[in-house]
C-alpha atoms as a PDB file:
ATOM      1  CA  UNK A   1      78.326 -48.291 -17.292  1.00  0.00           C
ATOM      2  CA  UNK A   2      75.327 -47.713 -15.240  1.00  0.00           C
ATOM      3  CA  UNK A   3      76.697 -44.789 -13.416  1.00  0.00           C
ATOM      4  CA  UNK A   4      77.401 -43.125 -17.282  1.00  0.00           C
ATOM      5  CA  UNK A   5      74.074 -44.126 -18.732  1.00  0.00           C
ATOM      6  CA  UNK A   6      72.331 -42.715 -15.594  1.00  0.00           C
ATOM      7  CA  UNK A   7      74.714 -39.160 -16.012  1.00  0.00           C
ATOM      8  CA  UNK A   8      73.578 -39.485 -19.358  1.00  0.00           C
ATOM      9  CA  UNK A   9      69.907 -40.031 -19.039  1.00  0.00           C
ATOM     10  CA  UNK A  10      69.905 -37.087 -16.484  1.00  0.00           C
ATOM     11  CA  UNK A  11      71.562 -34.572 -18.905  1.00  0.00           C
ATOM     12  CA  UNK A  12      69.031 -35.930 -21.792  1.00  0.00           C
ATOM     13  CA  UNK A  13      66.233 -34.823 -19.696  1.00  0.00           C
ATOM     14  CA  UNK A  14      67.998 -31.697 -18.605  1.00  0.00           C
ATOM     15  CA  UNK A  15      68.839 -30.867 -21.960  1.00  0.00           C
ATOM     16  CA  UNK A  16      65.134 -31.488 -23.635  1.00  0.00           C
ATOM     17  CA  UNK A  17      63.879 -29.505 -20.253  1.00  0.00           C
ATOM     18  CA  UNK A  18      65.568 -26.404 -20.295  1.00  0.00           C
ATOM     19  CA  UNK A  19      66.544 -25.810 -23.943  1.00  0.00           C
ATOM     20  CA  UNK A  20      64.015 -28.300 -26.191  1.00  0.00           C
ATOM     21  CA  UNK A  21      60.850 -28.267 -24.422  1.00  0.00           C
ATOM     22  CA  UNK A  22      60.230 -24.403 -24.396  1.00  0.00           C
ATOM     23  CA  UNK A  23      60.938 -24.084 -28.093  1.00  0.00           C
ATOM     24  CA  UNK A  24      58.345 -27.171 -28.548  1.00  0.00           C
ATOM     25  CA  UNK A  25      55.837 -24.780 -26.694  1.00  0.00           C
ATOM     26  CA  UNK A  26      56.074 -21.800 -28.506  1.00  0.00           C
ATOM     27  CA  UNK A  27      55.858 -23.840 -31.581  1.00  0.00           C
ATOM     28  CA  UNK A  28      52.321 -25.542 -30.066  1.00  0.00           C
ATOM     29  CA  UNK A  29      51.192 -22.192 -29.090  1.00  0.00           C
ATOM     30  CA  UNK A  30      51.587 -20.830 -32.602  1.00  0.00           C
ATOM     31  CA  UNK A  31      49.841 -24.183 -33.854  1.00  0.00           C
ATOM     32  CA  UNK A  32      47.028 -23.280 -31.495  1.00  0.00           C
ATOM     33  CA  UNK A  33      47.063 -20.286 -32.233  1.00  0.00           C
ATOM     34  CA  UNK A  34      45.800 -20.274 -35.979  1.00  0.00           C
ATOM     35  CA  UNK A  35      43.814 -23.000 -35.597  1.00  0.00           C
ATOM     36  CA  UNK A  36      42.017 -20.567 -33.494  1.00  0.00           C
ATOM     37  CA  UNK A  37      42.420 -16.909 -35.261  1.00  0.00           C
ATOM     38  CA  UNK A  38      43.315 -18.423 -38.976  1.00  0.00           C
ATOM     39  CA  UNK A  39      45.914 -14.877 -39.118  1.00  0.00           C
ATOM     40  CA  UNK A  40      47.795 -14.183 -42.087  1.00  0.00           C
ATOM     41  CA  UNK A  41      51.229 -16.375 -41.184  1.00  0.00           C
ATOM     42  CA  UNK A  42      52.676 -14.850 -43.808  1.00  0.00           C
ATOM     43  CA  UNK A  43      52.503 -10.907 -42.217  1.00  0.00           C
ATOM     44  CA  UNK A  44      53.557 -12.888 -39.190  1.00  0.00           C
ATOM     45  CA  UNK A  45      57.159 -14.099 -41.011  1.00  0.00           C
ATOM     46  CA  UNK A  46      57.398 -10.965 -42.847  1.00  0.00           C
ATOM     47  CA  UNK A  47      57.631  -8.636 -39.206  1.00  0.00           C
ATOM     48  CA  UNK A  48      60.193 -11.459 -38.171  1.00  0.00           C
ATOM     49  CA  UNK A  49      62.296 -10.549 -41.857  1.00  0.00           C
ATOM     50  CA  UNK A  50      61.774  -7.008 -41.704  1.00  0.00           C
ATOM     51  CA  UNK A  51      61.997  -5.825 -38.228  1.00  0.00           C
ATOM     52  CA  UNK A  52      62.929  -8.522 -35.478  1.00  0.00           C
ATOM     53  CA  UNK A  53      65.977 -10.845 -37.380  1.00  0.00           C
ATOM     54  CA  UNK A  54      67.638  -7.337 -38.780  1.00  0.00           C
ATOM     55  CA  UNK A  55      67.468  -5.874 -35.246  1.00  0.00           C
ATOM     56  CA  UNK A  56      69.147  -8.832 -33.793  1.00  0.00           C
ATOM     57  CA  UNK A  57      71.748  -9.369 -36.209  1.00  0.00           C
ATOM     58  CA  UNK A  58      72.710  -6.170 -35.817  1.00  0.00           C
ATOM     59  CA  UNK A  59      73.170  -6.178 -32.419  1.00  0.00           C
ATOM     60  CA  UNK A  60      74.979  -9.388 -32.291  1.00  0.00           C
ATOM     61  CA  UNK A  61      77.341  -7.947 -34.542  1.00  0.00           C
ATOM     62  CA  UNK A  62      77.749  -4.634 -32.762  1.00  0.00           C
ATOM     63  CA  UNK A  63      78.354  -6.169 -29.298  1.00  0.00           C
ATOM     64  CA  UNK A  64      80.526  -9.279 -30.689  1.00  0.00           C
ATOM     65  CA  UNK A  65      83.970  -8.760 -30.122  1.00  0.00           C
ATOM     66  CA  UNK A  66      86.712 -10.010 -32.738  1.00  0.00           C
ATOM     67  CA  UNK A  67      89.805 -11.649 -32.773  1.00  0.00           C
ATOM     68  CA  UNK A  68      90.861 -11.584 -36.396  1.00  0.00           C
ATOM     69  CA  UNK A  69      92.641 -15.294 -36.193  1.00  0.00           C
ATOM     70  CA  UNK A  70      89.901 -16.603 -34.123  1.00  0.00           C
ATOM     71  CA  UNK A  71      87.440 -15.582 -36.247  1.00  0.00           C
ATOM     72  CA  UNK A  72      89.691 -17.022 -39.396  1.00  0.00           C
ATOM     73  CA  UNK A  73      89.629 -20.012 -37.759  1.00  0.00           C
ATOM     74  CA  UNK A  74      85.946 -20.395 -37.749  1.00  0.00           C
ATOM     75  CA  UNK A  75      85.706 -19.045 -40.970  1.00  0.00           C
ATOM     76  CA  UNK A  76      87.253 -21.749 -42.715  1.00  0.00           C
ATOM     77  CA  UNK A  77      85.776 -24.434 -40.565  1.00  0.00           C
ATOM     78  CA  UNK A  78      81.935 -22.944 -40.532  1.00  0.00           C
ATOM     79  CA  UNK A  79      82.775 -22.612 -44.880  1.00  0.00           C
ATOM     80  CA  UNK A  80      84.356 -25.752 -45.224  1.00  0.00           C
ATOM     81  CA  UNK A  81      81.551 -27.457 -43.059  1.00  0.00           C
ATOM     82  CA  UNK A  82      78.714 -25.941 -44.967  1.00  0.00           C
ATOM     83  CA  UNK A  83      80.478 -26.454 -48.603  1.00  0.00           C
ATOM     84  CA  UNK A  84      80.460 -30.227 -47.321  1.00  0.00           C
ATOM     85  CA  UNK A  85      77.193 -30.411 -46.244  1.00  0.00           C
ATOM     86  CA  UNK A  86      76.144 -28.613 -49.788  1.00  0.00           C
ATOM     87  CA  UNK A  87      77.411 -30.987 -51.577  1.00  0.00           C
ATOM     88  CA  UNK A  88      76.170 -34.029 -50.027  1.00  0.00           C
ATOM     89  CA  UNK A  89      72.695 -32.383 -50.646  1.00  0.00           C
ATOM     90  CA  UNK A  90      73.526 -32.055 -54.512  1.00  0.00           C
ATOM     91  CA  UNK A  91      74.737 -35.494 -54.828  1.00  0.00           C
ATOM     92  CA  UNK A  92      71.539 -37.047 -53.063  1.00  0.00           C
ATOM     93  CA  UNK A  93      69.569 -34.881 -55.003  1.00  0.00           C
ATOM     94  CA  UNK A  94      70.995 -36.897 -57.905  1.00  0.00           C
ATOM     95  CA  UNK A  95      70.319 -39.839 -56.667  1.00  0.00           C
ATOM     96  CA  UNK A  96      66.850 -38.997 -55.388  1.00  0.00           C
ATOM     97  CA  UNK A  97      65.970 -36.951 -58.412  1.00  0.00           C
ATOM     98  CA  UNK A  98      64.628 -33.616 -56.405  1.00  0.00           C
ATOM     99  CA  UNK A  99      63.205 -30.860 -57.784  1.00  0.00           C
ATOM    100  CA  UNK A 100      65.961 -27.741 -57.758  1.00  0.00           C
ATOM    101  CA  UNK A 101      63.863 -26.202 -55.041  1.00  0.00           C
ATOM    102  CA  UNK A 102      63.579 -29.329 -53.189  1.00  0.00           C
ATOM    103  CA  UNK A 103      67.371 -29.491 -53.075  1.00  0.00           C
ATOM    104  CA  UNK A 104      67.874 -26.113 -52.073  1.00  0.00           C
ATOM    105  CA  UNK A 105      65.799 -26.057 -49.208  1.00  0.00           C
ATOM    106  CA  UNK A 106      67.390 -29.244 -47.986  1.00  0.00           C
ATOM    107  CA  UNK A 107      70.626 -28.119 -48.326  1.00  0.00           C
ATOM    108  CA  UNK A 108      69.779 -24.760 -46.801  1.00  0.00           C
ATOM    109  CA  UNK A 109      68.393 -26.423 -43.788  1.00  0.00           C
ATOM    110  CA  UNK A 110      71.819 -28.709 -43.693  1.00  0.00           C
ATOM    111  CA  UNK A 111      73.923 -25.895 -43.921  1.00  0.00           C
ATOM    112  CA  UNK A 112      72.295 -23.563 -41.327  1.00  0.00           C
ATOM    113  CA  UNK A 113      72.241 -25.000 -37.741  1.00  0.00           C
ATOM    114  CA  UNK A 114      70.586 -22.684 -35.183  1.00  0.00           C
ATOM    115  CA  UNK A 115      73.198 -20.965 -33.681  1.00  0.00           C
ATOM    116  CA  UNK A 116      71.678 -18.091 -31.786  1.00  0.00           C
ATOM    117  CA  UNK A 117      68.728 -19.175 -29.729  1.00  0.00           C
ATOM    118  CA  UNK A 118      69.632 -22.628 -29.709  1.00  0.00           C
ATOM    119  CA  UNK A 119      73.267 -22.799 -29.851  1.00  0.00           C
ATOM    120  CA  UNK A 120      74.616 -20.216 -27.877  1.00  0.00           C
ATOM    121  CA  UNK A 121      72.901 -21.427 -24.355  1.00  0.00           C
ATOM    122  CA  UNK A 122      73.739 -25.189 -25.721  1.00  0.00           C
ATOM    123  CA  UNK A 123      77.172 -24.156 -25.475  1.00  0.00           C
ATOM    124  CA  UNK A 124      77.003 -22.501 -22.243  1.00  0.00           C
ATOM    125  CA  UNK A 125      75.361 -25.217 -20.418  1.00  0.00           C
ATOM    126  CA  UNK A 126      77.744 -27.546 -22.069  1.00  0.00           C
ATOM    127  CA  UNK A 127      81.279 -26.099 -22.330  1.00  0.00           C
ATOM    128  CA  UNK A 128      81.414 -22.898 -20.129  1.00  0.00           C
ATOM    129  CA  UNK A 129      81.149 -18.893 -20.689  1.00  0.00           C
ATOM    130  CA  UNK A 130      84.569 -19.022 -22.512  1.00  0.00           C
ATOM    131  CA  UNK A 131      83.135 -21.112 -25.335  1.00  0.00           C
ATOM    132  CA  UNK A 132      80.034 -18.414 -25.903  1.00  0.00           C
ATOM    133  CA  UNK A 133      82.554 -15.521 -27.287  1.00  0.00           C
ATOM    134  CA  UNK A 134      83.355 -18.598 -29.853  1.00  0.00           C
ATOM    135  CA  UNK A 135      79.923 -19.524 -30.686  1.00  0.00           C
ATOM    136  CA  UNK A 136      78.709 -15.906 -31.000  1.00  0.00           C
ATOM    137  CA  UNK A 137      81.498 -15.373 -33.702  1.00  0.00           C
ATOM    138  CA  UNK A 138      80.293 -18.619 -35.309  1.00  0.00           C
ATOM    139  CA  UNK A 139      76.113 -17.256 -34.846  1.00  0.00           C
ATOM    140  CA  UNK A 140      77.279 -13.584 -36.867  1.00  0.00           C
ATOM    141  CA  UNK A 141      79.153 -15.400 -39.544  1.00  0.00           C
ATOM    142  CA  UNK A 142      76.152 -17.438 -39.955  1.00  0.00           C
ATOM    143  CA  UNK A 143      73.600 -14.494 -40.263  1.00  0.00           C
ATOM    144  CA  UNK A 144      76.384 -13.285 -42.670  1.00  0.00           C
ATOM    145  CA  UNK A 145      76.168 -16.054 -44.960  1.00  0.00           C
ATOM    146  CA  UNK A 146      72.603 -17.078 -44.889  1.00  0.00           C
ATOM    147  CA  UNK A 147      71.705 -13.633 -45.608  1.00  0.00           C
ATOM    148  CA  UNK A 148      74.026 -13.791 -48.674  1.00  0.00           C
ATOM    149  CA  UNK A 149      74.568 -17.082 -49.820  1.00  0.00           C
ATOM    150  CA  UNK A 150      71.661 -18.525 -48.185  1.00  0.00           C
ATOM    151  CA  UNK A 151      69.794 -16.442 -49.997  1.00  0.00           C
ATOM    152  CA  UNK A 152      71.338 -16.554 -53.637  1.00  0.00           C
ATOM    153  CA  UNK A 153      70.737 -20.150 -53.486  1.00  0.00           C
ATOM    154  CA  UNK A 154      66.937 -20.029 -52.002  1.00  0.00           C
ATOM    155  CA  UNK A 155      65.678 -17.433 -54.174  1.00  0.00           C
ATOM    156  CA  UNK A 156      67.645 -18.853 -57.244  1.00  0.00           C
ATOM    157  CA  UNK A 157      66.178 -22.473 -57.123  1.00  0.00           C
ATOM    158  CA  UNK A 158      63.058 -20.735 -58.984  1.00  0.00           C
ATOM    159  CA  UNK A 159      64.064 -16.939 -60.351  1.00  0.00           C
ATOM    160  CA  UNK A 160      67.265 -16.071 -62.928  1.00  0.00           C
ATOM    161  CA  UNK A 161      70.620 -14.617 -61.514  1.00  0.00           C
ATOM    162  CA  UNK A 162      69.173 -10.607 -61.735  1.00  0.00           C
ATOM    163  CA  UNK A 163      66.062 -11.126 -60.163  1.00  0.00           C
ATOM    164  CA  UNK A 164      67.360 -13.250 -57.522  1.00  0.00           C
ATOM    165  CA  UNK A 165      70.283 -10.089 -56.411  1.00  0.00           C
ATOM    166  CA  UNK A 166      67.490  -8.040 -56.885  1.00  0.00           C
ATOM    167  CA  UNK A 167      65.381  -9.997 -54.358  1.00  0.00           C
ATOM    168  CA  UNK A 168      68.464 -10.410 -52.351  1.00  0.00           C
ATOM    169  CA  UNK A 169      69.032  -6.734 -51.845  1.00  0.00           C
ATOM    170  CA  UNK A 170      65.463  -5.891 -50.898  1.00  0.00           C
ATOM    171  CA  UNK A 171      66.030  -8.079 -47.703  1.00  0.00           C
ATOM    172  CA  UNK A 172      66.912  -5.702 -44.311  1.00  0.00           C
ATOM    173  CA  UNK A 173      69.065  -8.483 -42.969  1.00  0.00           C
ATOM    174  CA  UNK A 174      71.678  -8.004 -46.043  1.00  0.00           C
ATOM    175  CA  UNK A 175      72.141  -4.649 -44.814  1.00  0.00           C
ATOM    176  CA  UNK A 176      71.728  -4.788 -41.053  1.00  0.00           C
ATOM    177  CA  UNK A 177      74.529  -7.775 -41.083  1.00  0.00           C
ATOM    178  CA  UNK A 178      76.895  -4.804 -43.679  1.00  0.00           C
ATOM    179  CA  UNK A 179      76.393  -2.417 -41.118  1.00  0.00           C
ATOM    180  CA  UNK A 180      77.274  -4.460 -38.213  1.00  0.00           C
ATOM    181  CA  UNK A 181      80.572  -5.428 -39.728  1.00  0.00           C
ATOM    182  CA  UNK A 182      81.310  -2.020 -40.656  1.00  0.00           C
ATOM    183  CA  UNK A 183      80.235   0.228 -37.605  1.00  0.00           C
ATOM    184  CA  UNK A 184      83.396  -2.075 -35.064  1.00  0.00           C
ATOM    185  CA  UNK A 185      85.625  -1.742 -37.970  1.00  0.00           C
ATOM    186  CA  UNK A 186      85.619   2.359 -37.878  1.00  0.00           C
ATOM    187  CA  UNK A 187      84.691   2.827 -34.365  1.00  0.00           C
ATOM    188  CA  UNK A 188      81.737   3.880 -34.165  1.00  0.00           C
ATOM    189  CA  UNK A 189      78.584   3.655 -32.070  1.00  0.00           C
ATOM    190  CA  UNK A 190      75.521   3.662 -32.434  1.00  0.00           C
ATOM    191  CA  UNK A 191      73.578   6.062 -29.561  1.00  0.00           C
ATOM    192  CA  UNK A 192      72.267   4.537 -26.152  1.00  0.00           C
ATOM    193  CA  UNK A 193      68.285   4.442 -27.194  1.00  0.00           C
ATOM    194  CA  UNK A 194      69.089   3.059 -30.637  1.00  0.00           C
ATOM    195  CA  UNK A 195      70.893   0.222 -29.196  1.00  0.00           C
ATOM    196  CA  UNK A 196      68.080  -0.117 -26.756  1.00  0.00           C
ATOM    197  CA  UNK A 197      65.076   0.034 -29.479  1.00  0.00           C
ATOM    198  CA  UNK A 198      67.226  -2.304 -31.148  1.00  0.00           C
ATOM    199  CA  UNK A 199      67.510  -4.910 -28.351  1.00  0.00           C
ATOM    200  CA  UNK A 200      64.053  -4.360 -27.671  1.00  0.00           C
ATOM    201  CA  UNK A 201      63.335  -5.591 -31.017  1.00  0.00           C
ATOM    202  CA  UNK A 202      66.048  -8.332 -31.066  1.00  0.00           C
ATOM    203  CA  UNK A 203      64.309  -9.658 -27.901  1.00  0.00           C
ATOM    204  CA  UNK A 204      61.248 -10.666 -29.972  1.00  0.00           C
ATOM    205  CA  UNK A 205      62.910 -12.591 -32.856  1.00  0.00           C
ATOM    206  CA  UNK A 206      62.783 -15.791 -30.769  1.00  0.00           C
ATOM    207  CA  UNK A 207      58.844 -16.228 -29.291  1.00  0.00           C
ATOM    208  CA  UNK A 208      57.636 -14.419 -32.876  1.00  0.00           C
ATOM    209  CA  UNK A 209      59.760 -16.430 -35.627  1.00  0.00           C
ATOM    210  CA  UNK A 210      58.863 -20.095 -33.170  1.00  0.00           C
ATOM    211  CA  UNK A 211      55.033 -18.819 -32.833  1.00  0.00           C
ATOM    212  CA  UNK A 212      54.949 -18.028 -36.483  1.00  0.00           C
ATOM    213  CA  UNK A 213      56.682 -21.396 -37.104  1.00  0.00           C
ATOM    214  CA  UNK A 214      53.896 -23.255 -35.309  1.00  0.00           C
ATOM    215  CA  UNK A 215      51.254 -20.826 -37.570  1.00  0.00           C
ATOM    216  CA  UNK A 216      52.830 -22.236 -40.375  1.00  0.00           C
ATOM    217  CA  UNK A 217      52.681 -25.599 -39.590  1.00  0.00           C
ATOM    218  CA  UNK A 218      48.837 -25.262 -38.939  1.00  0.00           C
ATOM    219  CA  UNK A 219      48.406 -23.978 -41.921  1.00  0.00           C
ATOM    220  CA  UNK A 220      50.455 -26.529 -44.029  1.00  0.00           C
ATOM    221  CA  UNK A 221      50.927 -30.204 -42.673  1.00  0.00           C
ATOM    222  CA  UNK A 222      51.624 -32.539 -45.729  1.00  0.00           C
ATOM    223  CA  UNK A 223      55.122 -33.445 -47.177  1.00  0.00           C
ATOM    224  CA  UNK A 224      55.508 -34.117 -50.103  1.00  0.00           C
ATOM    225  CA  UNK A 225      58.884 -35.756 -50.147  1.00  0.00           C
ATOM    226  CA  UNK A 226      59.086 -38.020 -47.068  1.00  0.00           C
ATOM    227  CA  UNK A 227      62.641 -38.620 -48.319  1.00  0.00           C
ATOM    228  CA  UNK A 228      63.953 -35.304 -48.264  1.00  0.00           C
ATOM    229  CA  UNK A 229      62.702 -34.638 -44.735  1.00  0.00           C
ATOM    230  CA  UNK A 230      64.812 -37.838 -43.585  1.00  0.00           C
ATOM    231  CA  UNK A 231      68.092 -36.511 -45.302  1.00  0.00           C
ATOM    232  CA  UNK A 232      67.995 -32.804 -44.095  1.00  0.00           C
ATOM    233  CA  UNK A 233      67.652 -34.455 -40.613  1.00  0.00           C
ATOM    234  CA  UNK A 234      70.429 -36.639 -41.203  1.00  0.00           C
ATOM    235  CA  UNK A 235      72.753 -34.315 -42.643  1.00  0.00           C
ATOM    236  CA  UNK A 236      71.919 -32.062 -40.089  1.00  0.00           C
ATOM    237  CA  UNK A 237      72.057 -33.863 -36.889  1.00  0.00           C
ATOM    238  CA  UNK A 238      74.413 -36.619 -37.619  1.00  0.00           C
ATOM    239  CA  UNK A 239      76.298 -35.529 -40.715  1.00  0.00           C
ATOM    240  CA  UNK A 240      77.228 -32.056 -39.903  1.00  0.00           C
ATOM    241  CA  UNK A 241      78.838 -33.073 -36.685  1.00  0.00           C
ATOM    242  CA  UNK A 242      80.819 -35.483 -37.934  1.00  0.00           C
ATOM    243  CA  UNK A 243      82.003 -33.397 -40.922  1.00  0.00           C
ATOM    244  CA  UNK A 244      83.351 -30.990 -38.366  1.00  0.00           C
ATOM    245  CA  UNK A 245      85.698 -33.510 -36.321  1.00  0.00           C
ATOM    246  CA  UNK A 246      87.153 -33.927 -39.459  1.00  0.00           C
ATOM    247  CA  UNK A 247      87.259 -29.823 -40.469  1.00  0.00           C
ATOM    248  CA  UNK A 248      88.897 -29.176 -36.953  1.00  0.00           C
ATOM    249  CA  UNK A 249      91.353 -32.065 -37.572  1.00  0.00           C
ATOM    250  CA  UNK A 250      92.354 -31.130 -40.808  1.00  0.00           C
ATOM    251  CA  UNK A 251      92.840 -27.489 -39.802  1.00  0.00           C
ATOM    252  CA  UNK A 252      94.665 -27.924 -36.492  1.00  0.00           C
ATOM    253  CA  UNK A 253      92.140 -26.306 -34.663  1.00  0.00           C
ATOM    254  CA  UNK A 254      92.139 -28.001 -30.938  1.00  0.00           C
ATOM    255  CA  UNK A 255      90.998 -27.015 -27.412  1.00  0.00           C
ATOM    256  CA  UNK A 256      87.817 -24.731 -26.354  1.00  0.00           C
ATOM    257  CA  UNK A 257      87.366 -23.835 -30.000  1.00  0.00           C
ATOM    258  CA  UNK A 258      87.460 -26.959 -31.443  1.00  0.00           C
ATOM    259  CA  UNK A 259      84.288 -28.213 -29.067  1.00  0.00           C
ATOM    260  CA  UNK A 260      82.544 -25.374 -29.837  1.00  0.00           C
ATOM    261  CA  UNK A 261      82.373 -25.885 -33.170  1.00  0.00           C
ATOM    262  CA  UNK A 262      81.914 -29.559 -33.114  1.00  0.00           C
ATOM    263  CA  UNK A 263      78.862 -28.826 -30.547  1.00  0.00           C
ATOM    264  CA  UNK A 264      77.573 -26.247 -32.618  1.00  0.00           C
ATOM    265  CA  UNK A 265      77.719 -27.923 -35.722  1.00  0.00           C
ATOM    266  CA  UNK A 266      75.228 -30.823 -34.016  1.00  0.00           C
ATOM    267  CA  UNK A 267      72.216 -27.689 -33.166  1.00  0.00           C
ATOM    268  CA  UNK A 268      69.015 -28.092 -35.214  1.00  0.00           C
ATOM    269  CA  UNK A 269      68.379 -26.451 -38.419  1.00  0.00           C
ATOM    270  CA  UNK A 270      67.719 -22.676 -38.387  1.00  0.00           C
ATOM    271  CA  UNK A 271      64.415 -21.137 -37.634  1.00  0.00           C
ATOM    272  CA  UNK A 272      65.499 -18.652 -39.937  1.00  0.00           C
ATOM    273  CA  UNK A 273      65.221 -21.207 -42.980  1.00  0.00           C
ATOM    274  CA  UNK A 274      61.205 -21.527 -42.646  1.00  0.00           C
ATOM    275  CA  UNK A 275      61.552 -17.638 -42.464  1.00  0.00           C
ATOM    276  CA  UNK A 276      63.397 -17.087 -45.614  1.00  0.00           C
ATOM    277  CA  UNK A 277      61.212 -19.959 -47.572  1.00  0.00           C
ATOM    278  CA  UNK A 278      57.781 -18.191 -46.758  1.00  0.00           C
ATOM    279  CA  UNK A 279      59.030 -14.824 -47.961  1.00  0.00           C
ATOM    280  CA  UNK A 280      60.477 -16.745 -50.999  1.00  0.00           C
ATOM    281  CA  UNK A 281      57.618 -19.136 -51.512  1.00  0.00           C
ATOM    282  CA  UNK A 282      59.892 -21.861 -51.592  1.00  0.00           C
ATOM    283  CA  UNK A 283      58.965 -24.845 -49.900  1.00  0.00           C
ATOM    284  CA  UNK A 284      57.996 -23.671 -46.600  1.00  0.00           C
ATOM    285  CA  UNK A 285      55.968 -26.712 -45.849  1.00  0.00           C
ATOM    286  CA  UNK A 286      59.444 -28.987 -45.821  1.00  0.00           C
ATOM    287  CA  UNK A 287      61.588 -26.420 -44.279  1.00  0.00           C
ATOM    288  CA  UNK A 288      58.793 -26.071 -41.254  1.00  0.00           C
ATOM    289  CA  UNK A 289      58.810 -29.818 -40.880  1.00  0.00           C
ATOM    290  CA  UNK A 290      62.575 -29.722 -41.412  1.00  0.00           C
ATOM    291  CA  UNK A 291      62.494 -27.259 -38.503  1.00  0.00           C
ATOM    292  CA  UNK A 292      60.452 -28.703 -36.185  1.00  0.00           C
ATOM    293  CA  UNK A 293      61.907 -32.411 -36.362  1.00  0.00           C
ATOM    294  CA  UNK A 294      65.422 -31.524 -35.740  1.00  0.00           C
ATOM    295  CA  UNK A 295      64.879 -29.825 -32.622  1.00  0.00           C
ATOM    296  CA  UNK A 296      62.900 -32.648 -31.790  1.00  0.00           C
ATOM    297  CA  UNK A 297      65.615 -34.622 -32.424  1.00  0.00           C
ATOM    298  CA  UNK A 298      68.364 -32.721 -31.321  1.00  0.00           C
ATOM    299  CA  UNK A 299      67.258 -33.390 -27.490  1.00  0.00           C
ATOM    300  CA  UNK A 300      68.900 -37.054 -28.085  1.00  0.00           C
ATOM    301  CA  UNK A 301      71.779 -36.286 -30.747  1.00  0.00           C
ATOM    302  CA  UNK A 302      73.501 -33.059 -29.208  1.00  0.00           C
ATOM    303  CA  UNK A 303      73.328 -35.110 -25.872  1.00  0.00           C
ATOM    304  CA  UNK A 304      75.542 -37.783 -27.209  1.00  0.00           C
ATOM    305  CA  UNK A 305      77.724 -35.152 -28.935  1.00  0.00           C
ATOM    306  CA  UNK A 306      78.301 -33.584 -26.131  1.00  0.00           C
ATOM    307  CA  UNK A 307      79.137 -36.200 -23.838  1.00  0.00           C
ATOM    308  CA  UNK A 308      81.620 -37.332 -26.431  1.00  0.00           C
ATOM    309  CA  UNK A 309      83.204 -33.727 -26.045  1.00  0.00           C
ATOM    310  CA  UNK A 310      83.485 -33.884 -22.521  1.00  0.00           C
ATOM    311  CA  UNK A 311      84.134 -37.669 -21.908  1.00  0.00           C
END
């Protein structure tokens, strides 16, 4: 018992050193940073929107190889994951009485782990190269449907069916994640310095959508519902895993694939989600904190996941 709480002490602090800690410092550098400069955080999120997130989805996309059962198979677990996690959300926003925005945005944040940034060198450290191919399949289908989905329910919680499409196709990522899909599917390639610029751009999601994060927490630091920031983490950190054992179960999924998913499930929420509520105007002050306190979090509840996986 000693020797495993030792082991797991070890890969606690190896985990919060390598993957948690340098997200937390972007995050205080963005903090510092408008304390300082007081910029518009809102230009900040929209270059993330507009330039940096479409760039890297459609890279992901381009250079993702697929395996039409694999990615079935993670279809129907990612969809039958999130449709799980959605509902929870609507039934404690029931109980809780929220606000339709206020349920949105935690169900938003339940539903969207972060796969890329976080996940995908999570799963590395954890489960091997073989698992990445996996969890990059599970990171595009992700940008697919919180560019879609994601953001019929966001912009909905306040605007009527036509204005929300309307606000839905105005988005680059809607179109960036299309043409990703489509270019594989006909075989064709995008030239050499394209990719490059692309890459380039890709490259700068990460430090600019965390920095921004931390602007936007300087700029906005009270809650309003205490309650809702304690069950986004919940359903995303503790739930969300557990829903998953049960997806992979009841779909026969086993082996590599089945850990991946499982692991994934347990990342923190999406930085994307504090992206997509500032351009929206809909409740970026929860979705920050929502942010921010599950990859706090995460540093003790993806350890335990994963030494459950590999046990």
């Amino acid at each position: 018992m000693a020797v495993i709480s030792v082991a797991m002490m070890s890969a606690l602090g190896r985990l919060f050193w390598e993957r948690v800690l340098p997200v937390l410092l972007l995050i205080t550098l963005g903090y510092l940073f408008q304390r300082r400069m007081r910029v518009d955080a809102a230009t900040l999120n929209r270059v993330n929107l507009f330039l940096f997130v479409p760039a890297l989805a459609l890279v992901r996309l381009v250079e993702t190889p697929f395996s039409a059962s694999v990615l079935g198979k993670i279809a129907s677990a990612v969809s039958l994951n999130m449709a799980a996690l959605y509902a929870l959300s609507w039934l404690l926003s029931i109980l809780l009485r929220w606000q339709r925005a206020t349920m949105t945005t935690v169900a938003l944040a339940a539903m969207f782990a972060n796969a890329g940034n976080y996940g995908l060198p999570l799963v590395e450290l954890v489960l091997g190269r073989q698992a990445v191919s996996y969890q990059a399949l599970v990171f595009v289908l992700n940008n697919l449907l919180f560019f879609t989905v994601g953001v019929v329910l966001m912009a909905g919680s306040q605007r009527p069916l036509k204005t929300t499409l309307r606000q839905m196709f105005s988005l680059p990522p809607v179109y960036a994640v299309a043409v990703g899909l489509l270019l594989p599917m006909v075989g064709i390639s995008l030239p050499a310095p394209l990719m490059t610029a692309l890459r380039y751009l890709g490259d700068g999601l990460i430090p600019v959508a965390l920095t921004s994060l931390g602007a936007q927490l300087a700029e906005r630091t009270e809650i309003g519902d205490g309650a809702a920031l304690v069950a986004a983490t919940c359903l995303r950190l503790i739930a969300s895993p557990i829903i998953m054992v049960g997806v992979v179960h009841l779909l026969g999924i086993s082996g590599t694939l089945a850990k991946t998913l499982i692991l994934g499930a347990a990342a923190p929420a999406a930085v994307n989600t504090v992206v997509l509520a500032i351009e929206l105007h809909v409740n970026p002050s929860l979705a920050s904190a929502i942010v921010l306190v599950t990859t706090l979090l995460s540093a003790l509840t993806v350890t335990l996941t994963a030494f459950w996986l590999i046990g």
